[in-house]
C-alpha atoms as a PDB file:
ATOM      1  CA  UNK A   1     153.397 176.412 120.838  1.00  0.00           C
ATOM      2  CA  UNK A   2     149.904 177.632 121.615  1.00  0.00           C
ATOM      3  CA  UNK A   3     148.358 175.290 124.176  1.00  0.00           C
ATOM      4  CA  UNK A   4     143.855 175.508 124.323  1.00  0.00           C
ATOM      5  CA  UNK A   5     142.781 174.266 127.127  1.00  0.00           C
ATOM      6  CA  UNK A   6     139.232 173.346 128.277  1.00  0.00           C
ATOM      7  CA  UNK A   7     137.664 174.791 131.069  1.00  0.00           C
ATOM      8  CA  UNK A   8     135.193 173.110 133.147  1.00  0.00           C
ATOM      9  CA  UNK A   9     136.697 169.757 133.788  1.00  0.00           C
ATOM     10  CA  UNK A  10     140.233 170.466 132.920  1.00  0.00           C
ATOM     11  CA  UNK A  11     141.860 173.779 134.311  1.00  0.00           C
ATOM     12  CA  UNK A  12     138.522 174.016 137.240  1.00  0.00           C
ATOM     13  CA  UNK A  13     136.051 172.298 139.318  1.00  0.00           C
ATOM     14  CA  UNK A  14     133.154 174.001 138.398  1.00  0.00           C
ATOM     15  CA  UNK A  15     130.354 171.552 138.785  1.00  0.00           C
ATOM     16  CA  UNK A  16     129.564 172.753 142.653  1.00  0.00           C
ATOM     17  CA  UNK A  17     128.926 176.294 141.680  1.00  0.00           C
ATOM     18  CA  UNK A  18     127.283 175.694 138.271  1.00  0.00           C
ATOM     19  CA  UNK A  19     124.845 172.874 139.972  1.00  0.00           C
ATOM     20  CA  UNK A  20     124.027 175.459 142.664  1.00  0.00           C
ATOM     21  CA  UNK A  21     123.297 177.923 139.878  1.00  0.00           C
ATOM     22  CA  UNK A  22     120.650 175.524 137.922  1.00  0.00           C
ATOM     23  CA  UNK A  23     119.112 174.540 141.156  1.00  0.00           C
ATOM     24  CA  UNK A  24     118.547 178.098 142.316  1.00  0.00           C
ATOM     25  CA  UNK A  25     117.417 178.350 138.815  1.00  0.00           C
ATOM     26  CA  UNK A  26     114.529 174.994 138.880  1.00  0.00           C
ATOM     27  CA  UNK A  27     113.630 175.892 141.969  1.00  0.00           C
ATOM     28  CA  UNK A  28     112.468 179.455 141.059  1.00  0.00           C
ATOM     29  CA  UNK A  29     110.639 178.001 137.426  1.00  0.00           C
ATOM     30  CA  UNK A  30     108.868 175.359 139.881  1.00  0.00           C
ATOM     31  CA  UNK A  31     110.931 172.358 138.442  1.00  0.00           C
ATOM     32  CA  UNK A  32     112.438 169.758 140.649  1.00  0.00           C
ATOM     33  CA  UNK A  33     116.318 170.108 141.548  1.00  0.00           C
ATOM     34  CA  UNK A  34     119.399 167.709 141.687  1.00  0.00           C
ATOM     35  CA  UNK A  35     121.809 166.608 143.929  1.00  0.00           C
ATOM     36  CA  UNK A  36     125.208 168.270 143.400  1.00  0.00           C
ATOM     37  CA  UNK A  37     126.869 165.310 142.595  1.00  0.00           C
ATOM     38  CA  UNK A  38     124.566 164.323 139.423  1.00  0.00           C
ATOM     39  CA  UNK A  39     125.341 166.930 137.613  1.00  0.00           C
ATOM     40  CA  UNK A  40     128.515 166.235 135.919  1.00  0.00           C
ATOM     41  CA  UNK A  41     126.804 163.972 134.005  1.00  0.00           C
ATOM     42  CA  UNK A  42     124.695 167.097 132.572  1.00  0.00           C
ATOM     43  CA  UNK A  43     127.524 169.133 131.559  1.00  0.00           C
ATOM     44  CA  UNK A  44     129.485 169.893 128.417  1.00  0.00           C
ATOM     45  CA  UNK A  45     127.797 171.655 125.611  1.00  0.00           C
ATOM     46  CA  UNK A  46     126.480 175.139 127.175  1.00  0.00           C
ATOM     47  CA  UNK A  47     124.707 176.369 129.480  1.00  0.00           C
ATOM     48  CA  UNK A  48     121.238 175.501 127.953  1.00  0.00           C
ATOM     49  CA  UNK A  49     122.270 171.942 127.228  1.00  0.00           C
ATOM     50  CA  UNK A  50     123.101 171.749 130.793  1.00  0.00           C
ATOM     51  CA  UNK A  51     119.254 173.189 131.567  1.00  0.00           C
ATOM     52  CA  UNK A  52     118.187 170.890 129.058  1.00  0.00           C
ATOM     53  CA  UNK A  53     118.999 167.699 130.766  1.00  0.00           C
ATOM     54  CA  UNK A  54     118.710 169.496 134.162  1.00  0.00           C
ATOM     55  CA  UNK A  55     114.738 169.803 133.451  1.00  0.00           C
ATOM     56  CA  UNK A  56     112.221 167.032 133.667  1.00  0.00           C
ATOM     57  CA  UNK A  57     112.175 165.014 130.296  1.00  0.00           C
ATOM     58  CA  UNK A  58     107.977 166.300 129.530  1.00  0.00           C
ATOM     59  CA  UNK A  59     109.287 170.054 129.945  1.00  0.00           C
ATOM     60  CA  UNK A  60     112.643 170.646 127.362  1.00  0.00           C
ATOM     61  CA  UNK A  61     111.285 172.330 125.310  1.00  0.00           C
ATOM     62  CA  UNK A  62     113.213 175.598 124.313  1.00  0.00           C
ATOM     63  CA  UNK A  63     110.817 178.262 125.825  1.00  0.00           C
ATOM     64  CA  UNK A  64     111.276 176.348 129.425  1.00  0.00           C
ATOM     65  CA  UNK A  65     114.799 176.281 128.775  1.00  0.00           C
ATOM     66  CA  UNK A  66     115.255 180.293 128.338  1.00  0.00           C
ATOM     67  CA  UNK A  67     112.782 180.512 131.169  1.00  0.00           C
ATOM     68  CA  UNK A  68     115.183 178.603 133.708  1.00  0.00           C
ATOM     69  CA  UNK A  69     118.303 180.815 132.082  1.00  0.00           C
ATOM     70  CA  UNK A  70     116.920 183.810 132.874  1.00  0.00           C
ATOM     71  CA  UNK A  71     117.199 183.016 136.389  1.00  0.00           C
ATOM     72  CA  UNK A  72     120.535 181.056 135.952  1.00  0.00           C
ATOM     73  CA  UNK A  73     122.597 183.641 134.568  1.00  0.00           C
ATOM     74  CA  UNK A  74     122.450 186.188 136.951  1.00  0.00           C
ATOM     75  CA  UNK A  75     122.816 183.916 139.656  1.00  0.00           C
ATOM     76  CA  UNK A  76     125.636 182.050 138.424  1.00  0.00           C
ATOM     77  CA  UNK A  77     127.228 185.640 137.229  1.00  0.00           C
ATOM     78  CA  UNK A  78     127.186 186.667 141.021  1.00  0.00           C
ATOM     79  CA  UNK A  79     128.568 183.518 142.370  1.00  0.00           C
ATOM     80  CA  UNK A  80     130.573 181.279 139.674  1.00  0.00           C
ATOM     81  CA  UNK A  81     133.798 181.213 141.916  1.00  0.00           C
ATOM     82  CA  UNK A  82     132.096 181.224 145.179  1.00  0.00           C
ATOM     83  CA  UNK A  83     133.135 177.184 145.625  1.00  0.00           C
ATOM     84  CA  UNK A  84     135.240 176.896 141.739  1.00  0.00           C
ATOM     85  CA  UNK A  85     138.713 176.234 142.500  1.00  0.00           C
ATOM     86  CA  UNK A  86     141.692 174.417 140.339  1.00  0.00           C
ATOM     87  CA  UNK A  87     142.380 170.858 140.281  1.00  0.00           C
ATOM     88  CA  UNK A  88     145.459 170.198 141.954  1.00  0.00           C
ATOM     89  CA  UNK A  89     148.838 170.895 139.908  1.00  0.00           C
ATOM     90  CA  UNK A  90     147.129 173.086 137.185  1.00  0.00           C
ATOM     91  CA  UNK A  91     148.366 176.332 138.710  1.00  0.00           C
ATOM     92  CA  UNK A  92     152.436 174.547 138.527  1.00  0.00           C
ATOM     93  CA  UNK A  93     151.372 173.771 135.133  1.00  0.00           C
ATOM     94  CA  UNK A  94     150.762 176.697 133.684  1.00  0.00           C
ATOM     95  CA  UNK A  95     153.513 178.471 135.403  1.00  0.00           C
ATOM     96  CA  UNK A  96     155.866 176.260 134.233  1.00  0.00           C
ATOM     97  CA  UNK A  97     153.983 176.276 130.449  1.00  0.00           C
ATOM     98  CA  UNK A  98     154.304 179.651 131.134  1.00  0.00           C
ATOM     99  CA  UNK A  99     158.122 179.742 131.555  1.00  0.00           C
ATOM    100  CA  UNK A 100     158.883 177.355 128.782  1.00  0.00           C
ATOM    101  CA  UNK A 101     157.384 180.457 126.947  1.00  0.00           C
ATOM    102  CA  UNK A 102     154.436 178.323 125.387  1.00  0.00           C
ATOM    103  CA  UNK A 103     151.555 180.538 124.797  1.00  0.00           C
ATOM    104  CA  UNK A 104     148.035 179.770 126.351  1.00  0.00           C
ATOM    105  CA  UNK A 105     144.341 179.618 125.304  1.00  0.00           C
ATOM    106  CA  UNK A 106     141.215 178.615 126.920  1.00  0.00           C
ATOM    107  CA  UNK A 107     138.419 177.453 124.563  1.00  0.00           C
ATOM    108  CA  UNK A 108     135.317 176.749 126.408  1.00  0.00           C
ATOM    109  CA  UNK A 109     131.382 176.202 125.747  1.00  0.00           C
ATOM    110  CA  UNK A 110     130.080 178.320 128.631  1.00  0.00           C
ATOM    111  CA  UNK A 111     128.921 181.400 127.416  1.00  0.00           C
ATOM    112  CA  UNK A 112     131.645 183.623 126.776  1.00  0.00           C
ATOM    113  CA  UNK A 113     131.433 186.615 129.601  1.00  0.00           C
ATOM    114  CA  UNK A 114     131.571 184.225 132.379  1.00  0.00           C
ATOM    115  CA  UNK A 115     134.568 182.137 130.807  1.00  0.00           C
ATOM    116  CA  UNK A 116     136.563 185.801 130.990  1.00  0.00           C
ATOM    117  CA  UNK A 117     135.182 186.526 133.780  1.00  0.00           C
ATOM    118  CA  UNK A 118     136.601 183.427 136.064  1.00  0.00           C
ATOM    119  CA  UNK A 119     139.800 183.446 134.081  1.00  0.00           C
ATOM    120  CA  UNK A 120     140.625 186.189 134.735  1.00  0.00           C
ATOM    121  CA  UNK A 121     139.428 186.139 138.201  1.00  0.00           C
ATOM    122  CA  UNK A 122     141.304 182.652 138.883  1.00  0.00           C
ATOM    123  CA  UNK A 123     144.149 183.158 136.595  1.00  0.00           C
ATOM    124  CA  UNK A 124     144.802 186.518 136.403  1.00  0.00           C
ATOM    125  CA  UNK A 125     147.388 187.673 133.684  1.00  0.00           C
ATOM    126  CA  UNK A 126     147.844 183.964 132.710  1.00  0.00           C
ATOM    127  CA  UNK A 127     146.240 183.551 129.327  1.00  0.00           C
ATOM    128  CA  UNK A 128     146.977 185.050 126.307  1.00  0.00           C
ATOM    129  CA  UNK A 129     143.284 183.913 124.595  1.00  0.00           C
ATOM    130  CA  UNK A 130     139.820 183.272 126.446  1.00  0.00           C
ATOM    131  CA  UNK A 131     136.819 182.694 124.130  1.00  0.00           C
ATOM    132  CA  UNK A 132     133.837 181.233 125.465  1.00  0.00           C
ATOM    133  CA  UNK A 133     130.196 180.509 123.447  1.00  0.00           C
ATOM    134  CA  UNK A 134     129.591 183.064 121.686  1.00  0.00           C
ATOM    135  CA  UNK A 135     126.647 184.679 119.228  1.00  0.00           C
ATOM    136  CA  UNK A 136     126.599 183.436 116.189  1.00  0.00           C
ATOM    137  CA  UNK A 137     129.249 180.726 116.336  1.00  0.00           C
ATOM    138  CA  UNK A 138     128.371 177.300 116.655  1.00  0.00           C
ATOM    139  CA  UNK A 139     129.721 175.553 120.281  1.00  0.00           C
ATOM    140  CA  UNK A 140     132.139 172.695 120.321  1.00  0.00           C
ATOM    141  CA  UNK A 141     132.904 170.370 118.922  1.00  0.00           C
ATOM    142  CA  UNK A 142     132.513 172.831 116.326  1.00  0.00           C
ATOM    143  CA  UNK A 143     136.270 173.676 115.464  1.00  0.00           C
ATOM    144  CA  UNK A 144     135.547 177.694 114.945  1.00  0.00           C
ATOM    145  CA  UNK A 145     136.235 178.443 118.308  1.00  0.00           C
ATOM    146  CA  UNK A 146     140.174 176.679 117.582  1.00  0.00           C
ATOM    147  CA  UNK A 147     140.026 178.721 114.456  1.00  0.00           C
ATOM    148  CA  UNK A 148     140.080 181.816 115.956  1.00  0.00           C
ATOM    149  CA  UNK A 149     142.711 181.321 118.743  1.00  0.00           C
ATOM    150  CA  UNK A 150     144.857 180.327 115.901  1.00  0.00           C
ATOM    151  CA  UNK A 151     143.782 183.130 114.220  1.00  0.00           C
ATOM    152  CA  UNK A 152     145.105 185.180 116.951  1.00  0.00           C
ATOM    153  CA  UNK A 153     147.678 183.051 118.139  1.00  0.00           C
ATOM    154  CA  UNK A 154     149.408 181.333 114.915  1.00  0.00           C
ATOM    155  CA  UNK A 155     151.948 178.477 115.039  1.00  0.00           C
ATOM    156  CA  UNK A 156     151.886 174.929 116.096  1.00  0.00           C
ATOM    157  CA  UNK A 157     148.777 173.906 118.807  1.00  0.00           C
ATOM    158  CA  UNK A 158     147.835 171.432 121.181  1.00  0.00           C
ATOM    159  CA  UNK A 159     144.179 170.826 122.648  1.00  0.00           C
ATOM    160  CA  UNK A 160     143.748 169.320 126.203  1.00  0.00           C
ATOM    161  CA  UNK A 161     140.286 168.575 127.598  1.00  0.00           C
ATOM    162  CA  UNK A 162     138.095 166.421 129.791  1.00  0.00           C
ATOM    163  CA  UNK A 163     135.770 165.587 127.498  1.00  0.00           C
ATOM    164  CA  UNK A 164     134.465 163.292 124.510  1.00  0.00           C
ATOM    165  CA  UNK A 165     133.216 167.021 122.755  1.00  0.00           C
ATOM    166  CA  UNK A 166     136.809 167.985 123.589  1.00  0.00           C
ATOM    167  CA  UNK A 167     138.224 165.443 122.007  1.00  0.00           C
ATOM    168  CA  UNK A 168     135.876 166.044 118.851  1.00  0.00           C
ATOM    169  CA  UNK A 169     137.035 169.467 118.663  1.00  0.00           C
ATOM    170  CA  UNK A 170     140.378 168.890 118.197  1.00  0.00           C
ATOM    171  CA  UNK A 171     139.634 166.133 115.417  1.00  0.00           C
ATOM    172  CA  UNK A 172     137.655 168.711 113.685  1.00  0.00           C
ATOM    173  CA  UNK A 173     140.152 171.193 114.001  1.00  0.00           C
ATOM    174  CA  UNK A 174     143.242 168.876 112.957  1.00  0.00           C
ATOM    175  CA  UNK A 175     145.311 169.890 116.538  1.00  0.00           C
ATOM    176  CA  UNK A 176     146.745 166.677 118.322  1.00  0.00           C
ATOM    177  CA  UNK A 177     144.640 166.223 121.408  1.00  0.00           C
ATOM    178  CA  UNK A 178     145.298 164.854 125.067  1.00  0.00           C
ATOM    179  CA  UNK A 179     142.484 163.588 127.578  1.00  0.00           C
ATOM    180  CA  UNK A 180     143.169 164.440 131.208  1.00  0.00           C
ATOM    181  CA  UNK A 181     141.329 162.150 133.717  1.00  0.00           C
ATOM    182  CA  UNK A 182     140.494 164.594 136.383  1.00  0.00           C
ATOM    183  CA  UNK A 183     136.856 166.216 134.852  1.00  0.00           C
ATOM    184  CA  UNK A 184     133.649 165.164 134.568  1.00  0.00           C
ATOM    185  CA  UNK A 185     134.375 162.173 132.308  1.00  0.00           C
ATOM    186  CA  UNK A 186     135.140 158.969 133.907  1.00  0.00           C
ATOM    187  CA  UNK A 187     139.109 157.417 133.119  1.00  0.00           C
ATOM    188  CA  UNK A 188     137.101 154.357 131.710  1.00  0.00           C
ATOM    189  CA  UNK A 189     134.789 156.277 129.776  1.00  0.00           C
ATOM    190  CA  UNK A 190     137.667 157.808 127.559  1.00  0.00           C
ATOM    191  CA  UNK A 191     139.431 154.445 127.105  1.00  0.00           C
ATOM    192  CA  UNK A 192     136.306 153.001 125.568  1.00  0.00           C
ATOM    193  CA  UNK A 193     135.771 155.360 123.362  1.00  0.00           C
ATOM    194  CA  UNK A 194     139.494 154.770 121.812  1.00  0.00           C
ATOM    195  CA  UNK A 195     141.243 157.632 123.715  1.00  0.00           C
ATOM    196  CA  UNK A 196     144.856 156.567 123.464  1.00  0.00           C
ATOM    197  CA  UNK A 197     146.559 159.756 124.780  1.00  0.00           C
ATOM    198  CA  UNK A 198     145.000 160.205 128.382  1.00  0.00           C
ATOM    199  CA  UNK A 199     146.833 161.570 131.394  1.00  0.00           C
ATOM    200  CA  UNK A 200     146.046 161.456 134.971  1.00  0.00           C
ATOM    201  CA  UNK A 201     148.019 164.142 136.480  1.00  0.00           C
ATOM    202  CA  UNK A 202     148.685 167.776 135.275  1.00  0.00           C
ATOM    203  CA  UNK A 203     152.529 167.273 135.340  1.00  0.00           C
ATOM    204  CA  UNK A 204     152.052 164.538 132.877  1.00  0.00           C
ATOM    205  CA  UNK A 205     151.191 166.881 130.103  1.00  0.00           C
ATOM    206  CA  UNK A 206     154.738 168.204 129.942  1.00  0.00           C
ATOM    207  CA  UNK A 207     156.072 165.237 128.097  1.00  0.00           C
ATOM    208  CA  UNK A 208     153.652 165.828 125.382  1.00  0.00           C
ATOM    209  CA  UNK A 209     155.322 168.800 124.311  1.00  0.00           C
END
C-alpha cells in the first residue's frame, strides 16, 4: 500500500521556522509581524496564502503578497530546519511502515523545492515520492497532486493529514483518509466538522492498515 502523508502538521513541526521566515519577511516590506504562536492558524494552502493572512487585511493584495515572498523564500530556504523537528513517534512510524514494506509519499502545499529539500534532509532515504506545489498544478485540496503519486506509485492508497484541506484532498481523490490530532488543527475542530477517523498518536495509524 502506498501511504501520502502531509507535511506540515503531520510528519513535522514546522510552524516555528516558517513563522520566523514570514516575520523576517513583514518586517523587511514594513508590515507588522506575529507572535510565533498565531500562526498556525495562517497555515495550510501555500506559502502565499500563508502571506496572505500574515499581512494586514487593507494590504492583500497580490503585488504585496509577491513583495513579502521575495524576501520569504530565501530566508526560509536557508533556515527551514533550523528549529523543524518530528512530532514524537513519526520516525517509529515510518520505520516500521517501512518494514511492513508499505511504500511512502509525501504530498504537501509548500512549494515543491523546499518540501524535497527538508525530506530529504529530515528523512533521508525514507520516501519513495515527495511532491510539493508546483507550476502549473493547482494546490490541495486539488486531488492532482494524489494523481501523480499514484501515477508513480500504483496500487491501493491511504491519505493521512492534519488538516480540513487534507481531508478534502483525499475526498477528491477517492483514497480513505485519517486525521491525526497532533498539527495545526485543533482535536475539536476535526470532530465538528464530521471527522470520524481521527487519531491521536502516530502508533495509532497502524491499525488502519
Amino acid at each position: 500500500m502506498t501511504i501520502i502523508f502531509d507535511l506540515d502538521g503531520t510528519l513535522l513541526n514546522t510552524i516555528d521556522d516558517l513563522g520566523y521566515a514570514c516575520n523576517h519577511a513583514l518586517k523587511l516590506t514594513g508590515y507588522p509581524t506575529h507572535a510565533i504562536e498565531d500562526y498556525p492558524s495562517m497555515v495550510g494552502n501555500g506559502i502565499n496564502n500563508l502571506i496572505r493572512r500574515a499581512l494586514p487585511e487593507s494590504a492583500r493584495t497580490e503585488e504585496n503578497i509577491l513583495r513579502v515572498r521575495e524576501h520569504f523564500v530565501p530566508y526560509y530556504d536557508a533556515h527551514n530546519t533550523d528549529y523543524t523537528r518530528p512530532y514524537d513517534g513519526i520516525p517509529e512510524l515510518l520505520a516500521t511502515l517501512k518494514t511492513q514494506g508499505h511504500r511512502l509519499a509525501v504530498a504537501s502545499n509548500k512549494y515543491d523545492a523546499a518540501t524535497k529539500h527538508i525530506v530529504a534532509q529530515i528523512f533521508p532515504n525514507t520516501f519513495d515520492c515527495i511532491l510539493g506545489e508546483r507550476e502549473g498544478i493547482e494546490r490541495k485540496p486539488c486531488p492532482q497532486i494524489v494523481f501523480d503519486i499514484r501515477k508513480e506509485l500504483p496500487g491501493d492508497a491511504l491519505y493521512i493529514g492534519d488538516s480540513l484541506v487534507d481531508r478534502d484532498t483525499a475526498r477528491n481523490a477517492e483514497v480513505p483518509f485519517v486525521a491525526c490530532s497532533w498539527g495545526f488543527v485543533p482535536r475539536e475542530r476535526l470532530v465538528a466538522e464530521g471527522i470520524e477517523t481521527i487519531i491521536d498518536r502516530p502508533d495509532e495509524f497502524l491499525k488502519y492498515l
